[in-house]
Protein backbone atom coordinates (compact mmCIF):
# COMPACT_ATOMS: atom_id res chain seq x y z
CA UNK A 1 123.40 106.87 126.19
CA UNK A 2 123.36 110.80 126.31
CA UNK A 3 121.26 111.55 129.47
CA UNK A 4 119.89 115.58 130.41
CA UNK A 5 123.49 116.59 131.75
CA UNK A 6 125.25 115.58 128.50
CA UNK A 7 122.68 116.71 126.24
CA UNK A 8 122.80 120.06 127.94
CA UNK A 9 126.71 119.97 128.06
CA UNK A 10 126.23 119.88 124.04
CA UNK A 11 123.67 122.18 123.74
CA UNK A 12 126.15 124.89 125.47
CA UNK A 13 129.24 123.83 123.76
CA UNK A 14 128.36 122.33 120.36
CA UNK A 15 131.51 121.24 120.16
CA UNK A 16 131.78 118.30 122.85
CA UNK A 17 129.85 116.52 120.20
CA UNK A 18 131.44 113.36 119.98
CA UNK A 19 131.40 110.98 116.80
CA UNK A 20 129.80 108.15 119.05
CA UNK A 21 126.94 110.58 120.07
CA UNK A 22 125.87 110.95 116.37
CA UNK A 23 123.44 108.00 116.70
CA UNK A 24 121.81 108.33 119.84
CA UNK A 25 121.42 112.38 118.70
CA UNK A 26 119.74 110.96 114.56
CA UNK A 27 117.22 108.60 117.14
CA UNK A 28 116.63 111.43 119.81
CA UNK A 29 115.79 113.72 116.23
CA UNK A 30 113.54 110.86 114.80
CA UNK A 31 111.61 110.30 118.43
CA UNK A 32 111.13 114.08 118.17
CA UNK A 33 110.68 115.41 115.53
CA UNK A 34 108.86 118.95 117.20
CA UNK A 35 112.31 119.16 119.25
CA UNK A 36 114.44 121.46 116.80
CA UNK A 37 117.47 121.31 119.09
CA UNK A 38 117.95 117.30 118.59
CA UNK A 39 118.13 117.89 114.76
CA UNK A 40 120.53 121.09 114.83
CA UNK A 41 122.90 119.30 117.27
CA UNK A 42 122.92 116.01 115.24
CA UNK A 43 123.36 118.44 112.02
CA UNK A 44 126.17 120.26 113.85
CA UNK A 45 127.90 116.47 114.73
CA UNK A 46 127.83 115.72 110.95
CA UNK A 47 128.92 119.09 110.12
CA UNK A 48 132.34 119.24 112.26
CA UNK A 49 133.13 115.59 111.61
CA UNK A 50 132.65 115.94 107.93
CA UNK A 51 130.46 112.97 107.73
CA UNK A 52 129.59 111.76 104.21
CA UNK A 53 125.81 111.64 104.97
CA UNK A 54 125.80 115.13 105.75
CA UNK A 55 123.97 116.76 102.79
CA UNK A 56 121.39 113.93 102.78
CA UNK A 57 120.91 114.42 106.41
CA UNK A 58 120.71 118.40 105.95
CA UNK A 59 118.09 117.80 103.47
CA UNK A 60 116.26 115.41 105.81
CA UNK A 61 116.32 117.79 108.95
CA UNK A 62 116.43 121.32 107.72
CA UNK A 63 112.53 121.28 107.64
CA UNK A 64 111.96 121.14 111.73
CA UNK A 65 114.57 123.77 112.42
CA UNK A 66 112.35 127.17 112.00
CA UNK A 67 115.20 129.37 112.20
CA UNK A 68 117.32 128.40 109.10
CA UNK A 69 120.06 131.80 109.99
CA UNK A 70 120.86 129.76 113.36
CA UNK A 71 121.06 126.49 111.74
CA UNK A 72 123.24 128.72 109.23
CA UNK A 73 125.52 130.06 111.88
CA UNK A 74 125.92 126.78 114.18
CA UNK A 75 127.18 124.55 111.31
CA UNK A 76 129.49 127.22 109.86
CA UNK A 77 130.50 128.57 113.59
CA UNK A 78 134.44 129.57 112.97
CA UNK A 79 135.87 130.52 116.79
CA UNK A 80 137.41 133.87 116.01
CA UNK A 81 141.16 134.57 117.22
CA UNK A 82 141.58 137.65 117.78
């Protein structure tokens, strides 16, 4: 179960988000709903894991995020090498 610490953890470094935390993130998104950051890091799990459920999900979840540009940039987040 993803307690403050972890969520946190996730919130800073979207990419710690682990396949097995996809769940617990969708029900933490469903309990809710007002929360935007449960559905953009649950979106962001799909996202880098290339889940299959994805677009349905995106469709599902893009409605509580009020900033669509930083939904934008955290799913298609490419770490620059410079």
């Amino acid at each position: 179960m993803l307690n403050f610490v972890e969520i946190s953890k996730r919130i800073d470094q979207p990419e710690l988000i682990k396949l097995e935390d996809l769940e617990q993130l969708r029900q933490l998104a469903e309990r809710y709903p007002f929360a935007a950051v449960f559905s953009q890091l649950y979106l962001k799990g799909l996202s880098m894991h290339n889940t299959i459920q994805f677009e349905a999900e995106l469709k599902n979840h893009a409605y509580r995020i009020p900033d669509r540009s930083q939904l934008f940039h955290l799913i298609h987040y490419v770490d620059e090498v410079v």
